[in-house]
Structures are given as C-alpha cells and as structure tokens.
Protein backbone atom coordinates (compact mmCIF):
# COMPACT_ATOMS: atom_id res chain seq x y z
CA UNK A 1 37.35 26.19 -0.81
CA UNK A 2 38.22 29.78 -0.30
CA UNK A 3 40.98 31.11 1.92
CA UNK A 4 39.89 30.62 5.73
CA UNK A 5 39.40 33.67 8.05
CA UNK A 6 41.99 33.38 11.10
CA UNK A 7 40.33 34.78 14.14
CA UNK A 8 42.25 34.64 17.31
CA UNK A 9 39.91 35.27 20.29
CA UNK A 10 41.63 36.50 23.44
CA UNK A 11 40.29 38.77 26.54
CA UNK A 12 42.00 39.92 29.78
CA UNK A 13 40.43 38.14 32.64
CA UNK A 14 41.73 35.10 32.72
CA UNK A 15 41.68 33.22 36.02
CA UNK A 16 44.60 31.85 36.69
CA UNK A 17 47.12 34.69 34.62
CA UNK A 18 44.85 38.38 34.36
CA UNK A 19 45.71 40.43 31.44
CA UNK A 20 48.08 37.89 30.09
CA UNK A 21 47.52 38.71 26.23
CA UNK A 22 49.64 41.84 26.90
CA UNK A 23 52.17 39.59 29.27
CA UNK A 24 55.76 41.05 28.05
CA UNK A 25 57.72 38.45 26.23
CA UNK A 26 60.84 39.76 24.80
CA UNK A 27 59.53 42.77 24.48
CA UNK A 28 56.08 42.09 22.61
CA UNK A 29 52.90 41.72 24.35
CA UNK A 30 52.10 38.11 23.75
CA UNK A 31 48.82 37.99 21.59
CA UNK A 32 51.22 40.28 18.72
CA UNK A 33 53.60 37.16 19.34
CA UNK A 34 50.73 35.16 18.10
CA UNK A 35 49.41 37.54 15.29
CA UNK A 36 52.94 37.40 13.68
CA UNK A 37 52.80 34.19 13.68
CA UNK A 38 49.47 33.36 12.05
CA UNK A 39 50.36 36.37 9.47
CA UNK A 40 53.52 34.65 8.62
CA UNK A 41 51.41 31.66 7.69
CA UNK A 42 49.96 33.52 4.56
CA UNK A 43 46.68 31.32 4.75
CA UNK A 44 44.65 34.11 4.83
CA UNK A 45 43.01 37.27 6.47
CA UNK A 46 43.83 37.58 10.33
CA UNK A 47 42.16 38.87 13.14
CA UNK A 48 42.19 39.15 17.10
CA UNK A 49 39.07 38.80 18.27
CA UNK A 50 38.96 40.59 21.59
CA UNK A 51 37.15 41.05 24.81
CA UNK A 52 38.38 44.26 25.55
CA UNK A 53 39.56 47.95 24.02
CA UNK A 54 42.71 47.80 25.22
CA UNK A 55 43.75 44.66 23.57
CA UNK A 56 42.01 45.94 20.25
CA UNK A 57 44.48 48.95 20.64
CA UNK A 58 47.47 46.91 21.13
CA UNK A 59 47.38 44.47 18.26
CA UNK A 60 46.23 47.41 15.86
CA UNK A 61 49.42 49.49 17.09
CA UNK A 62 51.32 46.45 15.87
CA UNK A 63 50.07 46.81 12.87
CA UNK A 64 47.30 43.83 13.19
CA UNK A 65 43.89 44.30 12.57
CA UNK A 66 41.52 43.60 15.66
CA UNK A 67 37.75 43.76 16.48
CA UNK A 68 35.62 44.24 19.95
CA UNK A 69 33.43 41.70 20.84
CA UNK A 70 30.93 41.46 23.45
CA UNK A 71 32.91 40.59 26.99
CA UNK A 72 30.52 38.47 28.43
CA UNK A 73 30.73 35.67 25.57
CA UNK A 74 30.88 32.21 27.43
CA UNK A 75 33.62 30.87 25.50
CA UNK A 76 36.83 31.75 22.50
CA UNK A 77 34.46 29.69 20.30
CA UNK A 78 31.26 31.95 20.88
CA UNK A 79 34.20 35.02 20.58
CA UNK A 80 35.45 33.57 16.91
CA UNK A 81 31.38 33.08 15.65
CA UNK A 82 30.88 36.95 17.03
CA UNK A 83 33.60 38.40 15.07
CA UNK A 84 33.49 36.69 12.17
CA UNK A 85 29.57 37.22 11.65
CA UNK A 86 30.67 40.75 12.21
CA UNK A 87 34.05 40.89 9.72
CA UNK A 88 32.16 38.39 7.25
CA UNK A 89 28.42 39.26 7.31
CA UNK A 90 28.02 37.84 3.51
CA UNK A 91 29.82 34.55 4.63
CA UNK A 92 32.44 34.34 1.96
CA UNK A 93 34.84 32.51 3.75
CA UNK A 94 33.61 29.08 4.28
CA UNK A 95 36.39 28.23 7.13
CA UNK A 96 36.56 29.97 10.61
CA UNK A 97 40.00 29.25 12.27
CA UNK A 98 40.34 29.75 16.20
CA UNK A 99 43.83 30.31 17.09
CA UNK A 100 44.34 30.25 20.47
CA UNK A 101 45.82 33.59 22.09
CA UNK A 102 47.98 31.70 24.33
CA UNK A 103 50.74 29.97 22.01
CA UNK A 104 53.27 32.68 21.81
CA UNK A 105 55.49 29.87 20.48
CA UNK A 106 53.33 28.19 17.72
CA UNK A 107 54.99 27.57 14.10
CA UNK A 108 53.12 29.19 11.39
CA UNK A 109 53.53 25.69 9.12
CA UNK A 110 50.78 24.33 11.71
CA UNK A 111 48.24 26.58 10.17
CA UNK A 112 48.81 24.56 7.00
CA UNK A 113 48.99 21.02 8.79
CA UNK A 114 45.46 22.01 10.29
CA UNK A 115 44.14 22.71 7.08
CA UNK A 116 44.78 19.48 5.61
CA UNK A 117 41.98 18.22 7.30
CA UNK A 118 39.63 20.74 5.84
CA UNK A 119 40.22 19.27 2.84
CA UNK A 120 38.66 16.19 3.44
CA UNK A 121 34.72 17.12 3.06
CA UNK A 122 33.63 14.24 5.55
CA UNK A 123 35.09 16.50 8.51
CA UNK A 124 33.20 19.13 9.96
CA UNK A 125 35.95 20.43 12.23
CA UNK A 126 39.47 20.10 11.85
CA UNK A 127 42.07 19.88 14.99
CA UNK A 128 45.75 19.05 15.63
CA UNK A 129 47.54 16.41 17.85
CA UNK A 130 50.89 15.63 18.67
CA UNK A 131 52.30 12.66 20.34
CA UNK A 132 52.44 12.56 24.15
CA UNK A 133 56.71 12.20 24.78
CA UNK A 134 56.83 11.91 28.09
CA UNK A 135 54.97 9.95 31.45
CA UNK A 136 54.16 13.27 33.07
CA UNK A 137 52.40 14.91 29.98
CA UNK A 138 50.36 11.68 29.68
CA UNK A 139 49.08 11.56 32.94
CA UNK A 140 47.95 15.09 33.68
CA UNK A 141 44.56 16.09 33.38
CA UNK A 142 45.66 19.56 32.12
CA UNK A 143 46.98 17.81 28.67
CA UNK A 144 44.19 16.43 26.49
CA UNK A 145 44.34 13.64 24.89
CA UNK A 146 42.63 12.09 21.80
CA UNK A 147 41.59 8.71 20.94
CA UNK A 148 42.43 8.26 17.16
CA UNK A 149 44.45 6.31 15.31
CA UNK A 150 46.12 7.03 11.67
CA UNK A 151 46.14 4.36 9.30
CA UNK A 152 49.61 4.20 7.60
CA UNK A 153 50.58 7.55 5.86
CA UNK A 154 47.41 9.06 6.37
CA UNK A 155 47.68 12.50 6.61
CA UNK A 156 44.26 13.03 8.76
CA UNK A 157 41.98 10.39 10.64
CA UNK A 158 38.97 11.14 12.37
CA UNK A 159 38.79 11.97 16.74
CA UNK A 160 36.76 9.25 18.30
CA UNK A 161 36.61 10.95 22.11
CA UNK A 162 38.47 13.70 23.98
CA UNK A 163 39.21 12.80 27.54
CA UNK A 164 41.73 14.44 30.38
CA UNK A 165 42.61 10.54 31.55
CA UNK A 166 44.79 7.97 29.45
CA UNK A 167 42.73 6.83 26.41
CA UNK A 168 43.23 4.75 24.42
CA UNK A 169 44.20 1.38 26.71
CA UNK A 170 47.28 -0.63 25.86
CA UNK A 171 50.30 -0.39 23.83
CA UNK A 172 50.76 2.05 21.16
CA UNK A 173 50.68 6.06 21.25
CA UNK A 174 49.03 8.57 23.05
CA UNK A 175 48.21 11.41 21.19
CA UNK A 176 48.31 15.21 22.72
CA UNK A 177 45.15 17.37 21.33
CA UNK A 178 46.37 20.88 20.67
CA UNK A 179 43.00 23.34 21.10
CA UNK A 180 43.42 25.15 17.59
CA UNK A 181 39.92 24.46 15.23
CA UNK A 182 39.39 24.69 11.41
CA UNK A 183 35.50 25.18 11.20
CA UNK A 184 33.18 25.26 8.77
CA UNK A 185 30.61 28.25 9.44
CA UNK A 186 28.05 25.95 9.29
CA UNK A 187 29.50 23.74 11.88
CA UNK A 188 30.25 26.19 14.00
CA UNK A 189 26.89 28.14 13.69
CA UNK A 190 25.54 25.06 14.61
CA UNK A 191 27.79 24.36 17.55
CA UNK A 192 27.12 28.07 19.18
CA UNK A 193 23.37 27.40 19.10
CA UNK A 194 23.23 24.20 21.69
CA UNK A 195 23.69 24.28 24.86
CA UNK A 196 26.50 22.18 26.98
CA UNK A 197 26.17 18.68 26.47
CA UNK A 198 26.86 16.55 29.41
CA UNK A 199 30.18 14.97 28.57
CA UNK A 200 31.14 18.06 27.94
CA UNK A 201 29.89 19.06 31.52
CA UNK A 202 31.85 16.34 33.10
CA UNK A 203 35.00 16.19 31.05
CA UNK A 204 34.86 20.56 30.89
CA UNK A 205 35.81 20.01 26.87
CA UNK A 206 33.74 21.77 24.65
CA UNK A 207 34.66 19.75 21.80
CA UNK A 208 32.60 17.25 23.06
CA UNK A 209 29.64 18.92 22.72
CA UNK A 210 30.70 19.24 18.81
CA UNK A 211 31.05 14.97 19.05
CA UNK A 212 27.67 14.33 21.30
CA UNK A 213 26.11 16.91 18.50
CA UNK A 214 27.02 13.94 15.52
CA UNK A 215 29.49 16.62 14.21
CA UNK A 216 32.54 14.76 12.77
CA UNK A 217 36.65 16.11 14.12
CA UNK A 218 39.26 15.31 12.04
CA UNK A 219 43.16 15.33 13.23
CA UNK A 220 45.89 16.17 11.89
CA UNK A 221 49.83 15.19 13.28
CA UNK A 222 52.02 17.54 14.19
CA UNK A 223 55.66 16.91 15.77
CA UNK A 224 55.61 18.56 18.82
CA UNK A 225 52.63 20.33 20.85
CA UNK A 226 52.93 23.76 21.48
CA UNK A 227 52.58 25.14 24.88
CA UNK A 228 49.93 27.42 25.89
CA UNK A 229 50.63 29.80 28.82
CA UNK A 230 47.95 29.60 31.35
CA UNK A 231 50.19 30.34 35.05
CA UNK A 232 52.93 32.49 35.71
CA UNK A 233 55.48 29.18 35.35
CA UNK A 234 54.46 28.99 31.98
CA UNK A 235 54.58 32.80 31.20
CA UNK A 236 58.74 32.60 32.47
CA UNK A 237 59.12 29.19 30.17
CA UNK A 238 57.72 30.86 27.30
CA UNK A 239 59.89 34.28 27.83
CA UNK A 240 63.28 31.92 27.99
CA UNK A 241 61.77 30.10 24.76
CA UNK A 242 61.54 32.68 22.64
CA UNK A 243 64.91 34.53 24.10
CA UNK A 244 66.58 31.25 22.97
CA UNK A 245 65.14 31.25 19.78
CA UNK A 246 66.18 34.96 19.05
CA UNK A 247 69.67 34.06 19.70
C-alpha cells in the first residue's frame, strides 16, 4: 500500500458559522490549524481541497499546498474525489483521506490510528470512534454514534449502522463516530457515482449510503473525540483550547 493522499476539503459558506475556515484562533486561520496538524502526521502528501480562492490563498501563504475545486460540489466527499482526480490523475495513491476542516484541535497520531484499518483488505473505508463519556454527548442527535463492537484487543472491527439516536440497546459502550475517512479510490469512485440512498435521506449520514451500497466501514478506537466547530460556541471553546494548550 502506498502512502495515502490527505485531502482536507473545506469552503466558506457554511450555514450555521460563514467563512469559518479562516475563523481566527490564536492567531491562525483555522483550516492552517488543521494543515499543521495533518503535516505533522508525516503519512503523506497534504492538501486543502477548497471551495473558494481565498481559502486556496490562505493555506498556500502558510506554506500548505491547496487546490480549487468546483463550489457547487454537494458534499466534502464529492470535494476530496474532485481534487484528488485532479492532484492524482494516474491514481498512484491507492488511499484518499478526508480530513475534516473543522478539527482545529485533532492529534496528528489519529492519522495513524485511522490507518490501521486500511490495513485490513476486507474494509473498504476506514473511520474512527471514540467512546461516548458523558449522558449529554450520548443523547444528542448532533453526536453520531456507531454500532460496533471490538472483540478483545482488536485493533479495528467492522461499523454495523450509523444512527443520531442511542444504538446499540443495553449495557455496555456507546461509541462516538468521528467523520474523518480512509478510502480506497475505488470505494470512493464508487460512492460519488450513486445517488442518496434513503437511510441516508432519513438519518442525513452519508456514510450510509457507503453501508446500503454493500461497501464494508471499518473502525478504529481512539481516546477521546475531537470536536468539530460548527456554531460560534464552539468557535470560542476551540480558541480557549488551543490558548491552553500553548501555555
């Protein structure tokens, strides 16, 4: 398997927090937050894909390497498949990464977690999930959660459904799906070409589209979730974050 290509898709209208790629967060717009991280990773080539010039100009003044792609792209998934059929056109690299643009707090050792379950050939796609910590976090629709289960010190085990309500029933964890994807091109050539499946209509999770579709998502477990900034709240919680953490 050869190195994957890290794409990050991110764009500027954004409903509930416009322009919030180049949100200020200790003085860095917040998709370079993210760039840095996934560089530090040293899993391979990086790139923001984006929706718009301005973002492009931003992440290449940083010193990042960014390419346009068509604004009017339904999804970050249909963004990622864009830019890497543009920056990989002879389809070397046989894993696509999405990073989300939103996590300016996500550990670059994640990257490597996530690509554990690339390894195992049976997966098509490859995701993370943490465990849900507190009653709140469980039982709001905003945090996805993941019935799977890992058998002893199994490092990966495969997602059975996707849901925003409380699955599985009864006693045991509840795990916390964090929205980053290791795909294999073919996977998510495939996955680009259908149109939205009907869980995925009623749930508003793409990934099950990928699951209705017979592809196979394998998880990974991570400690903690990361948070993604989608309001202004968040945007403040993730400026005193990292102003701690440069203390």
């Amino acid at each position: 398997m050869t190195a994957p290509l890290v794409i990050i898709p991110a764009r500027l209208a954004s409903t509930r927090l416009p322009g919030k790629p180049l949100a200020d967060i200790a003085g860095k717009p917040m998709i370079v937050h993210v760039l840095h991280a996934a560089q530090a990773a040293q899993i391979g080539r990086v790139v923001v894909a984006a929706a718009d010039q301005e973002i492009c100009d931003v992440v290449k003044n940083a010193g990042g390497e960014a390419v346009l792609t068509d604004p009017n792209l339904a999804s970050g998934s249909d963004r990622v498949w864009q830019a890497a059929h543009h920056l990989d056109p002879t389809e070397k690299h046989d894993v696509l990464i999405n990073l989300q643009g939103d996590l300016p707090t996500f550990p670059p050792d994640y990257l490597h977690t996530l690509m554990q379950t690339m390894e195992d050939t049976s997966f098509d796609i490859g995701t993370l999930v943490a465990p849900v910590t507190t009653d709140a976090e469980k039982h709001a629709a905003s945090v996805v959660k993941v019935a799977c289960h890992f058998y002893g010190n199994a490092p990966t085990t495969p997602a059975l459904y996707f849901s925003r309500s409380v699955i599985p029933w009864g006693e045991g964890l509840t795990w916390h799906h964090v929205g980053i994807y290791g795909w294999r091109r073919d996977a998510l050539r495939k996955f680009v070409s259908l149109p939205e499946s009907g869980l995925e209509q009623r749930e508003k999770l793409e990934q099950l589209r990928a699951l209705e579709a017979g592809l196979r998502i394998g998880c990974a477990h991570i400690k903690t979730a990361p948070f993604g900034v989608d309001t202004p709240e968040d945007l403040e919680r993730a400026r005193q974050a990292v102003g701690r953490a440069s203390l």
